[in-house]
Protein backbone atom coordinates (compact mmCIF):
# COMPACT_ATOMS: atom_id res chain seq x y z
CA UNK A 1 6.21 -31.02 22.93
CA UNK A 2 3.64 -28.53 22.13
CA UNK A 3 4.02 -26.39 19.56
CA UNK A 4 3.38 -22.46 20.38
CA UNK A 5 5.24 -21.16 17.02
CA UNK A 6 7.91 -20.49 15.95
CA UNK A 7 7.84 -16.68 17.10
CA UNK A 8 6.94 -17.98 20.54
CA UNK A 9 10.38 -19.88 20.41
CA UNK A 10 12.36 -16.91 19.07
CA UNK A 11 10.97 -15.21 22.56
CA UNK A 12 11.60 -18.61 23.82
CA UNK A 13 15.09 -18.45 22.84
CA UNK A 14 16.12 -14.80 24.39
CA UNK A 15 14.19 -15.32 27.77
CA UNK A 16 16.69 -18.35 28.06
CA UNK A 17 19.57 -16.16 26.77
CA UNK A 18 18.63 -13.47 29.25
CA UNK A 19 17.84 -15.92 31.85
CA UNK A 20 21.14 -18.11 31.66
CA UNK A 21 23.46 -14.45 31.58
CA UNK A 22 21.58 -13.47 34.44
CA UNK A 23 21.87 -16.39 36.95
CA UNK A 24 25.53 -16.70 35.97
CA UNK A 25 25.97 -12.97 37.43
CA UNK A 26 23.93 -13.77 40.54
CA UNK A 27 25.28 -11.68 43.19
CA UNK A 28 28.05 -10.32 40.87
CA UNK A 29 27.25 -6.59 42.57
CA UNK A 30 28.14 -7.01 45.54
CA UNK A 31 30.59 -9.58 44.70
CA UNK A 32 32.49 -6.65 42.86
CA UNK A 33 32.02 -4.66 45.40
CA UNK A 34 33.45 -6.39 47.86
CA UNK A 35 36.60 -8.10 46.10
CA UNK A 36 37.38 -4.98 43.86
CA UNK A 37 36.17 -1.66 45.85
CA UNK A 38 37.36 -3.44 49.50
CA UNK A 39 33.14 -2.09 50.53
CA UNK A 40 32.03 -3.21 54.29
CA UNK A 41 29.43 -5.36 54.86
CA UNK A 42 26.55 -2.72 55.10
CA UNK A 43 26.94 -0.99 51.78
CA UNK A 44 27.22 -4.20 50.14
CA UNK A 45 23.34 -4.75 51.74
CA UNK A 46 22.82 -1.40 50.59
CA UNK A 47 23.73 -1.93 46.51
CA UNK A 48 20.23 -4.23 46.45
CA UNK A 49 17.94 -1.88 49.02
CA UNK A 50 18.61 1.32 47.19
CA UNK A 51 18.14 0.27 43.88
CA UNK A 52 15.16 -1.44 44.68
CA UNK A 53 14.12 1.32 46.60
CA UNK A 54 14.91 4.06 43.92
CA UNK A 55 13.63 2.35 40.80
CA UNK A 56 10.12 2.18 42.23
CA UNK A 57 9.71 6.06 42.31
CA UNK A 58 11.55 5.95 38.62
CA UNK A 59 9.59 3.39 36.85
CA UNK A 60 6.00 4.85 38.09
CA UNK A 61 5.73 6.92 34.98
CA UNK A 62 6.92 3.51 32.88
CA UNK A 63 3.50 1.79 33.04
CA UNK A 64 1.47 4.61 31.28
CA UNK A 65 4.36 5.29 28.49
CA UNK A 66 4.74 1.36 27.77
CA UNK A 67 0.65 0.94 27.70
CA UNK A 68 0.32 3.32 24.74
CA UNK A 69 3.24 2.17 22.63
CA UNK A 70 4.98 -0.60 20.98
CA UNK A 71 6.02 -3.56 23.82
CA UNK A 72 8.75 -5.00 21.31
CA UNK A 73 10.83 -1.91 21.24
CA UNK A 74 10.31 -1.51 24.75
CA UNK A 75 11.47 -4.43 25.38
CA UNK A 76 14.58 -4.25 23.32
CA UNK A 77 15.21 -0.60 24.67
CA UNK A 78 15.23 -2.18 28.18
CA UNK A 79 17.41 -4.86 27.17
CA UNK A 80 20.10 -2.59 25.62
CA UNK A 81 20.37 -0.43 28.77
CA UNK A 82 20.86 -3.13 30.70
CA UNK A 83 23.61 -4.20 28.61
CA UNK A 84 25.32 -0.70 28.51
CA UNK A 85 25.03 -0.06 32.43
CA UNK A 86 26.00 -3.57 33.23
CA UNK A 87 29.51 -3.57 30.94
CA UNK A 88 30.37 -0.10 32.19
CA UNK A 89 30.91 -2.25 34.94
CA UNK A 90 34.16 -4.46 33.59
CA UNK A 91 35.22 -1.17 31.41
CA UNK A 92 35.54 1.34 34.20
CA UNK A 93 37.34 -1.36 36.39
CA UNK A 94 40.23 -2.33 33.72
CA UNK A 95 40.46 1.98 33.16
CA UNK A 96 41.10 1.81 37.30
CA UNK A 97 37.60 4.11 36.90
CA UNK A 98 35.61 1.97 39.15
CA UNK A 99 33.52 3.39 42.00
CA UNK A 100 31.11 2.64 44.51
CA UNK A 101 28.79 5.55 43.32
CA UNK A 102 28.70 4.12 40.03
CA UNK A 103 27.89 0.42 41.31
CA UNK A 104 24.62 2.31 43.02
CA UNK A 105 23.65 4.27 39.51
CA UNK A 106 23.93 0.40 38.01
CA UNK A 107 21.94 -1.37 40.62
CA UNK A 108 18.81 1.70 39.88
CA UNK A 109 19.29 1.68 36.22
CA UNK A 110 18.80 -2.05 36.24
CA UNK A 111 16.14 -2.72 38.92
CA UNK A 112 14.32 -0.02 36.83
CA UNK A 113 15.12 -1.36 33.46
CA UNK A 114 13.98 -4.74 34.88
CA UNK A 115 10.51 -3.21 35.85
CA UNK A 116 10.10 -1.41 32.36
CA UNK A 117 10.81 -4.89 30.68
CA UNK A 118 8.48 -6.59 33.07
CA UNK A 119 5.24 -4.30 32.20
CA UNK A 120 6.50 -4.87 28.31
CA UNK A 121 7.03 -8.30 28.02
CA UNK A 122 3.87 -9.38 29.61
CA UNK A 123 1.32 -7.58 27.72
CA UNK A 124 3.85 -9.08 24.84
CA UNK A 125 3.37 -12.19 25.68
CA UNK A 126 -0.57 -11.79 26.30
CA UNK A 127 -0.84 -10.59 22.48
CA UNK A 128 1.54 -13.46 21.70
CA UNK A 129 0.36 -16.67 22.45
CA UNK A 130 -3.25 -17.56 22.06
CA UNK A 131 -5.13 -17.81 25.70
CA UNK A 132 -5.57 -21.73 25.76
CA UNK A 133 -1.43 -21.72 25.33
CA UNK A 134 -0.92 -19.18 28.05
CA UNK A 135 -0.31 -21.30 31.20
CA UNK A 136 2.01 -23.70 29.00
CA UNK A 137 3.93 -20.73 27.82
CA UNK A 138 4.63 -19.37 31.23
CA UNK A 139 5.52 -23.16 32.46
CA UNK A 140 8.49 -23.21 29.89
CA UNK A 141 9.78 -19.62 30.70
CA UNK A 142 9.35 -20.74 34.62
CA UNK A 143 11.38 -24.19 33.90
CA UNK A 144 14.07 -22.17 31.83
CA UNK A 145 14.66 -20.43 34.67
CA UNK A 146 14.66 -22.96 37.52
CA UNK A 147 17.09 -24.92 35.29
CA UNK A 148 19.35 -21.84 35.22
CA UNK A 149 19.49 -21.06 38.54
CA UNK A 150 20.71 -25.29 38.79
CA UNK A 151 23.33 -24.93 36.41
CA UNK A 152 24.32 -21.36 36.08
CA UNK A 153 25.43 -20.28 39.70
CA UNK A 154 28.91 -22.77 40.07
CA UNK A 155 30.12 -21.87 36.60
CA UNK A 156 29.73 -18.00 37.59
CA UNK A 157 31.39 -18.76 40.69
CA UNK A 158 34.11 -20.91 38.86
CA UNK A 159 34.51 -17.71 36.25
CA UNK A 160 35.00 -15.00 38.96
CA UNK A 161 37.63 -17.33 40.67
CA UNK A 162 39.10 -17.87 37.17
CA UNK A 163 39.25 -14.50 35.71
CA UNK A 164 37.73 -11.93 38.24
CA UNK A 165 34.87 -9.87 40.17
CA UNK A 166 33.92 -8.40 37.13
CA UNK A 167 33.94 -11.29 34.48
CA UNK A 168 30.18 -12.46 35.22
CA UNK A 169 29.00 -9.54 34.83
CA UNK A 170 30.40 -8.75 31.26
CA UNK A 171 28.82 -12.17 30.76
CA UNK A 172 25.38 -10.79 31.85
CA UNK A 173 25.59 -7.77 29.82
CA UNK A 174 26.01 -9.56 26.95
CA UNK A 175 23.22 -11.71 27.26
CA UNK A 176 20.64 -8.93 27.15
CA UNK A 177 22.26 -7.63 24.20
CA UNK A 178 21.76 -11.94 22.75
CA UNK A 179 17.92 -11.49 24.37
CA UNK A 180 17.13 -7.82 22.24
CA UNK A 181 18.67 -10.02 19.37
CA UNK A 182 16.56 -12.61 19.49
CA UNK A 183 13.54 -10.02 20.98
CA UNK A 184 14.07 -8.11 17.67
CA UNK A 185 13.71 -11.52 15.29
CA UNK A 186 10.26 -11.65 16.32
CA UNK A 187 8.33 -11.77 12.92
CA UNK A 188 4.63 -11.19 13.61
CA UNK A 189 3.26 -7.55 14.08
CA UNK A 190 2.03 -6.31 16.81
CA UNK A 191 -1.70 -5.14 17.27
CA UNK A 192 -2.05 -1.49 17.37
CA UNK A 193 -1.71 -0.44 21.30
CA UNK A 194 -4.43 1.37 23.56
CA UNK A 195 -5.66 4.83 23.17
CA UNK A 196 -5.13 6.88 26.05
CA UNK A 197 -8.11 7.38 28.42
CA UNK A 198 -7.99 11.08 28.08
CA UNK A 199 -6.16 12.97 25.16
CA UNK A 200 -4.63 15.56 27.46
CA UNK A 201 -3.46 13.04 29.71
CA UNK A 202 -2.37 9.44 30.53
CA UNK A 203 -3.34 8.02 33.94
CA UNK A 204 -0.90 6.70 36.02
CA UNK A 205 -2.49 5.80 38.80
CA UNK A 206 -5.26 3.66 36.59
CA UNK A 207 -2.92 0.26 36.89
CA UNK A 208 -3.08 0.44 41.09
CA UNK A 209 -6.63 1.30 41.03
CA UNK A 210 -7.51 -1.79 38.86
CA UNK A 211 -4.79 -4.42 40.95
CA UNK A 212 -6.24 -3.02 43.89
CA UNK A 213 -9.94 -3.22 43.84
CA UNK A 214 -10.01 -6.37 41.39
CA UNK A 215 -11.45 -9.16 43.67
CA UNK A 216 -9.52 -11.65 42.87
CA UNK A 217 -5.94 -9.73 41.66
CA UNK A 218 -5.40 -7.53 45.04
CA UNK A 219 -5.77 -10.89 47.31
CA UNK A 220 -3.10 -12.28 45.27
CA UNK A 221 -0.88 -9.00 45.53
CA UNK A 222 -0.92 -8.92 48.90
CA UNK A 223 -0.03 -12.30 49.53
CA UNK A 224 2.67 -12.35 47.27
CA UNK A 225 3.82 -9.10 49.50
CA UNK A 226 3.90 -10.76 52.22
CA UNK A 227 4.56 -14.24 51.18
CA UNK A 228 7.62 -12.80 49.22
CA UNK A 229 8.75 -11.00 52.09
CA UNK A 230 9.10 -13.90 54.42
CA UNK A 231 11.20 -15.44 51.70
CA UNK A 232 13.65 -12.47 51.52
CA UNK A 233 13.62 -11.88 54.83
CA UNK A 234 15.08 -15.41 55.73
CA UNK A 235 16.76 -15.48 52.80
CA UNK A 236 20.66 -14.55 53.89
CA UNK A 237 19.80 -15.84 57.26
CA UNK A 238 19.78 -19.41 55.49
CA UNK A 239 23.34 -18.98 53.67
CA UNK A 240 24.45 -17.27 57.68
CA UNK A 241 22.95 -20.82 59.06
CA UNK A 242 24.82 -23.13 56.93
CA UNK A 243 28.20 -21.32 56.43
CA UNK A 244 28.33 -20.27 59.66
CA UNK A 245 26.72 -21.91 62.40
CA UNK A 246 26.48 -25.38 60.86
CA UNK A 247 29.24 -24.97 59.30
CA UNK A 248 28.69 -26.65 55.85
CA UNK A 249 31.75 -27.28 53.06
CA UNK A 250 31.36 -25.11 50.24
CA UNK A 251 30.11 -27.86 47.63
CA UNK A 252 27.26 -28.68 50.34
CA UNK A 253 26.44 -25.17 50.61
CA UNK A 254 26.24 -25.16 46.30
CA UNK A 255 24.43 -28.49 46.49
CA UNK A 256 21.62 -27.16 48.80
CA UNK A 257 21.34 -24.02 46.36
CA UNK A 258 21.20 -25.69 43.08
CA UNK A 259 19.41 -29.24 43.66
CA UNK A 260 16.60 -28.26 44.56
CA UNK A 261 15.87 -26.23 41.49
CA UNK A 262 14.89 -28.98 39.97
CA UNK A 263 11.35 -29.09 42.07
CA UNK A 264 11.18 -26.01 40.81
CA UNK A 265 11.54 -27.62 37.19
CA UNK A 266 9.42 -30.53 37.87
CA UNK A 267 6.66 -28.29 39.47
CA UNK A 268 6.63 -25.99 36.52
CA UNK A 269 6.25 -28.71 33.70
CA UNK A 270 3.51 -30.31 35.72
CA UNK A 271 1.19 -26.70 35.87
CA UNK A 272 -0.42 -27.08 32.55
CA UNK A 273 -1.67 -30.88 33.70
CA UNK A 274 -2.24 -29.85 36.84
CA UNK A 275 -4.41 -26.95 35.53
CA UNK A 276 -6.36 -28.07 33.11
CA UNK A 277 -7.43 -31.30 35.35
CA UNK A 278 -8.29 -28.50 38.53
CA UNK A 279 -8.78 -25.52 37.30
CA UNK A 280 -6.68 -22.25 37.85
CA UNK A 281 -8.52 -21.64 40.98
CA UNK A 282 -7.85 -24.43 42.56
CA UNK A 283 -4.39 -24.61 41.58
CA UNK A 284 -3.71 -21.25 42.78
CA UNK A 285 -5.16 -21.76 46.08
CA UNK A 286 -3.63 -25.41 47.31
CA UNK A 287 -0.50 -24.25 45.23
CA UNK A 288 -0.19 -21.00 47.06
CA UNK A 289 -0.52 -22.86 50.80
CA UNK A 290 1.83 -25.66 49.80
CA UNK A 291 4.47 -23.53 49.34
CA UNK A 292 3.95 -22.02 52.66
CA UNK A 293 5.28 -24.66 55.58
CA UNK A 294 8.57 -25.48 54.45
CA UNK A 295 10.57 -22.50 56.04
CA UNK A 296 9.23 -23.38 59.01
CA UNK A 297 11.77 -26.82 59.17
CA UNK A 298 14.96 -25.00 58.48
CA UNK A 299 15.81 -23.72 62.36
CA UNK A 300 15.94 -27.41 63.06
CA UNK A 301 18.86 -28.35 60.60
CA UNK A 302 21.70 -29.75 62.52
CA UNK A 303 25.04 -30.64 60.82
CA UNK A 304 26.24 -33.18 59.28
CA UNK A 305 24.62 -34.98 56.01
CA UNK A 306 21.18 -35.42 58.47
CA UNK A 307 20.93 -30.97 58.28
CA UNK A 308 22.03 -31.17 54.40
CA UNK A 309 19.24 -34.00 53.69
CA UNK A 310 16.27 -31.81 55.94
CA UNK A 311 17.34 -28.11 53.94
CA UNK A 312 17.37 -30.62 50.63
CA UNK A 313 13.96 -31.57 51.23
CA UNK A 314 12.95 -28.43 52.78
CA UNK A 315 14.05 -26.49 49.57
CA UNK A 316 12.93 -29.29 46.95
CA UNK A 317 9.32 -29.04 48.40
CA UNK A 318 9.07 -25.39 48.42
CA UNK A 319 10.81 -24.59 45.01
CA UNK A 320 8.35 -27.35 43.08
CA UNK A 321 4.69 -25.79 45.05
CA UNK A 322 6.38 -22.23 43.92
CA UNK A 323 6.93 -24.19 40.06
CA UNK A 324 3.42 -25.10 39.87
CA UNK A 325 2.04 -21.96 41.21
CA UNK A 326 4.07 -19.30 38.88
CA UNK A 327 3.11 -20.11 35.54
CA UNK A 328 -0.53 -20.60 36.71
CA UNK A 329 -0.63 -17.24 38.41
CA UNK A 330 1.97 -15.83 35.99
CA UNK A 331 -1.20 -16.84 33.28
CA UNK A 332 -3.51 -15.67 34.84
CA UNK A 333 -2.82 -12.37 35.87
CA UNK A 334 -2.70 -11.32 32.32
CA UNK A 335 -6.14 -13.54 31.13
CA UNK A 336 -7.80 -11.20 33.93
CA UNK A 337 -6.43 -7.76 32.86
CA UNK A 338 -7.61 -5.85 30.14
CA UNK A 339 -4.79 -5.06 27.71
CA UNK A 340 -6.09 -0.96 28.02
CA UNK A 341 -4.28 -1.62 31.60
CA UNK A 342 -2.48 -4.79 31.51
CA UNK A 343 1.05 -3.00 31.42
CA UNK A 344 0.43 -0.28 33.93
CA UNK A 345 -0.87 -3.07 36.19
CA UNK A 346 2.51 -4.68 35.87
CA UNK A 347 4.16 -1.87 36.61
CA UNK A 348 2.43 -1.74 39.70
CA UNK A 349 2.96 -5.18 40.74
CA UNK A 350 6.66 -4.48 40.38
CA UNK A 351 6.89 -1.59 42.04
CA UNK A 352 5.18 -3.01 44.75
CA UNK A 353 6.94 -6.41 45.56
CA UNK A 354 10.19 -4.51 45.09
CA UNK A 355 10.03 -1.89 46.97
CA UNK A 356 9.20 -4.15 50.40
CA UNK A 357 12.13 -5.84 49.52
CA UNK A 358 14.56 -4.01 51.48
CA UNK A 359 11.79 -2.94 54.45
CA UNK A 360 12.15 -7.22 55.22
CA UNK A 361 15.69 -7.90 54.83
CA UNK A 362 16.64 -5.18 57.20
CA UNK A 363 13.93 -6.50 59.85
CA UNK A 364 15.62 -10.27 59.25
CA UNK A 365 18.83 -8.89 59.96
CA UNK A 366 17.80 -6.77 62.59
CA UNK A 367 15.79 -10.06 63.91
CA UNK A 368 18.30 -11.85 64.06
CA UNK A 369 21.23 -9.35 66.09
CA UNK A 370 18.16 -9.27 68.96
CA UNK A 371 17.37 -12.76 69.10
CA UNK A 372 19.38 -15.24 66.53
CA UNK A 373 19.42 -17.06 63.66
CA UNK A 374 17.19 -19.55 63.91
CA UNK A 375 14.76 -17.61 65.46
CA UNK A 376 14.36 -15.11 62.95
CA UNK A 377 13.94 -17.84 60.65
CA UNK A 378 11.58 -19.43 62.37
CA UNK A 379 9.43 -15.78 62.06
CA UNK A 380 10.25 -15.73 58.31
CA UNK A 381 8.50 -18.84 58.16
CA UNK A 382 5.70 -17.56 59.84
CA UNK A 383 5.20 -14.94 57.71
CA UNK A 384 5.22 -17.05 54.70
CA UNK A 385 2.25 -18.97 56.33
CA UNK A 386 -0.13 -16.29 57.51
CA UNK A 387 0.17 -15.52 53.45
CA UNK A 388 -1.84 -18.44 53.09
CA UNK A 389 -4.87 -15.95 54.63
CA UNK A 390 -4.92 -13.77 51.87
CA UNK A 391 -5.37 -16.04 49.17
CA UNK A 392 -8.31 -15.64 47.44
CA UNK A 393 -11.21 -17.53 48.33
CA UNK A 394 -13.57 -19.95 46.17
CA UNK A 395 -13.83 -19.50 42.31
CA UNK A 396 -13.90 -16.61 40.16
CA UNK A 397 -16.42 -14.07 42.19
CA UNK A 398 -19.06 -12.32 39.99
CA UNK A 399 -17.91 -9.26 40.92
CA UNK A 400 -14.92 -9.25 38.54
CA UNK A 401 -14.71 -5.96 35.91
CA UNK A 402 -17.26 -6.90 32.95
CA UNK A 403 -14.76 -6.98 30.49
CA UNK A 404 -12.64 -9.45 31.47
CA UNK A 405 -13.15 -12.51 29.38
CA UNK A 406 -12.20 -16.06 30.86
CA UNK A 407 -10.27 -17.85 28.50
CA UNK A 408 -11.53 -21.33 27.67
CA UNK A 409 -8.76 -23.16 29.97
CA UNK A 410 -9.63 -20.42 33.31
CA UNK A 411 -13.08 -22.62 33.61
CA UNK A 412 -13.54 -24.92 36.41
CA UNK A 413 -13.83 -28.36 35.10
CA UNK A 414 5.87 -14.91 41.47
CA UNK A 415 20.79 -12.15 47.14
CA UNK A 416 22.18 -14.93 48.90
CA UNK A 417 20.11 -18.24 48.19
CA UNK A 418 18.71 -16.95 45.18
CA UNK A 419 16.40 -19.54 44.39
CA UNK A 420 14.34 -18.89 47.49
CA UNK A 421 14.12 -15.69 46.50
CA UNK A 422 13.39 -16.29 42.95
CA UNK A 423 10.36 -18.62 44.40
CA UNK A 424 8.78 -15.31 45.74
CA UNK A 425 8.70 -13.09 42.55
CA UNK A 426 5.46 -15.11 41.06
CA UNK A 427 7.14 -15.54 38.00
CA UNK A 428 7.44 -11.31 36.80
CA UNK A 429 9.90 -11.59 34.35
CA UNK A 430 7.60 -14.45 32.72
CA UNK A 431 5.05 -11.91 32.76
């Protein structure tokens, strides 16, 4: 395997940490919600909408105060909250302390927590690894996670049945405290960061302005919008169709989740190849449609093993185009943005994709009470394929800002079946 360094695998080494704590305590919000406060159905929706919702009015100052300073101790500071809100969790429960008001002040603190970290660990990363190793880094934090999300889910599911609501996310918690660890082992320094624009102020607005009038950046924003919305909306329509109407056994509805992660797996180790054969343009374009069509096939799952086979497929094919396009798109994103930007442009890009999240799972739910399930699955998946028209066109246009540089390999030569949703972030947490 390619070498990146050995600080590279100490970052290496806490994603996983962070990555593995995380997909064990997939869902474990609402799951305590429901099975320890006794909450109905619609304020369990509500834990994920609201703090999506809230954290992207907090975190739009976050961009401008992680630009100008040190990424590493943001990065560790963001890790340590998130350990703190998350085991109040477990602690106010055995004190009999446990509200719903405090599950809402978690679900904020950590959506905007996860944001900060975002905008920090990618301009991290960009000083990092050198910009020929970029796309292979981003491949092995995309794989780490697609191999969580295969392995992760049934022991969290086994833990909560074994020891209770709140056991995962204890779990969690602690593996952002292992992830500042291993964040804070880091040897080499880090460069000096960016002088503010103006010395009376810092410009917040700056990392919008340059996502949205790059040529090449706000094409791929908006499709991940609305490609990433499809996704979430049909999201929990897909666990309603197979728990419900087709009424799958439990293990097929687990087998259907976590299988198919492994496309995801596959597709991310074969981006670098893929890449450097192609190109990034390329890649990004015919990787970005592939992973379009598949939603489409789901309203036609029957039941039986002949419904479990089609979502197998359907899933596989989707999770490994959304492997090969992540760590390609995930690279380069930050090989276009100047690091004077880069983490107030991440900020954006976070803000943005979150806060549509809740605007498309209430219109799939809302969908679906009109007409049904399939149908408004059949609408998610056209959604996800009109994306397809806002890729960007051609190769790199010579309109791009004059400081971006091309690194050498950018030449022609991004919560109920989680790892659909995961398929739509365009790998943020990678950076």
């Amino acid at each position: 395997m390619r070498s990146l360094g050995s600080d590279f695998g100490r970052l290496w080494a806490a994603y996983a940490v962070s990555s593995a704590g995380s997909t064990l305590g997939a869902g474990a919000l609402g799951l305590v919600a429901v099975l320890a406060l006794d909450a109905p159905a619609w304020q369990v929706s509500s834990l994920t909408a609201v703090g999506a919702a809230v954290s992207a009015v907090v975190a739009l100052p976050f961009g401008s105060w992680i630009e100008f300073g040190r990424k590493r101790p943001a990065m560790i500071a963001a890790d340590l909250v998130r350990f703190v809100t998350l085991a109040s969790v477990p602690a106010a429960a055995a004190l009999h302390l446990l509200t719903l008001t405090q599950l809402y002040v978690v679900s904020v603190v950590q959506s905007t927590a996860f944001v900060a970290f975002t905008a920090a660990s990618g301009a991290h990363l960009k000083a990092l690894v050198a910009p020929a190793d970029r796309v292979v880094a981003t491949s092995r934090l995309e794989s780490t996670d697609w191999i969580c999300w295969s392995t992760c889910p049934p022991l969290g599911g086994a833990l909560v049945g074994a020891f209770g609501a709140t056991t995962t996310m204890l779990v969690d918690a602690v593996s952002f405290l292992g992830s500042a660890l291993g964040v804070r082992r880091i040897r080499r320094p880090e460069p000096p960061p960016p002088v503010p624009e103006t010395p009376r102020g810092r410009d917040l607005g700056a990392g919008w302005r340059y996502l949205l009038t790059h040529p090449t950046l706000r094409p791929l924003f908006l499709n991940a919008v609305l490609y990433g919305g499809g996704v979430l909306l049909v999201s929990p329509l897909e666990a309603v169709l197979m728990l419900r109407d087709l009424g799958f056994a439990p293990w097929s509805y687990g087998l259907v989740l976590g299988l198919p992660c492994l496309g995801g797996v596959l597709g991310a180790r074969l981006a670098p190849r893929l890449q450097a054969r192609f190109g990034v343009h390329r890649v990004l374009r015919y990787g970005g449609i592939a992973r379009t069509p598949w939603l489409l096939a789901i309203p036609f799952a029957g039941p039986g093993p002949a419904g479990v086979a089609l979502l197998l497929v359907t899933n596989f094919g989707l999770l490994l185009a959304a492997g090969v396009f992540n760590p390609a798109f995930a690279a380069y994103r930050l090989d276009v943005t100047p690091d004077r930007v880069l983490a107030r442009v991440l900020t954006a890009w976070s803000i943005g994709s979150r806060a549509v999240k809740p605007l498309f799972i209430a219109a799939g739910g809302a969908l679906a009470a009109v007409t049904d399930v399939r149908t408004a699955i059949g609408v998610g998946g056209v959604v996800c394929l009109l994306s397809v028209l806002l890729l960007p066109r051609g190769k790199r246009e010579s309109g791009d800002h004059p400081d971006e540089v091309p690194a050498p390999h950018l030449r022609q030569s991004s919560n109920t079946t989680v790892p659909l949703t995961r398929a739509s972030e365009n790998s943020d947490a990678a950076g």
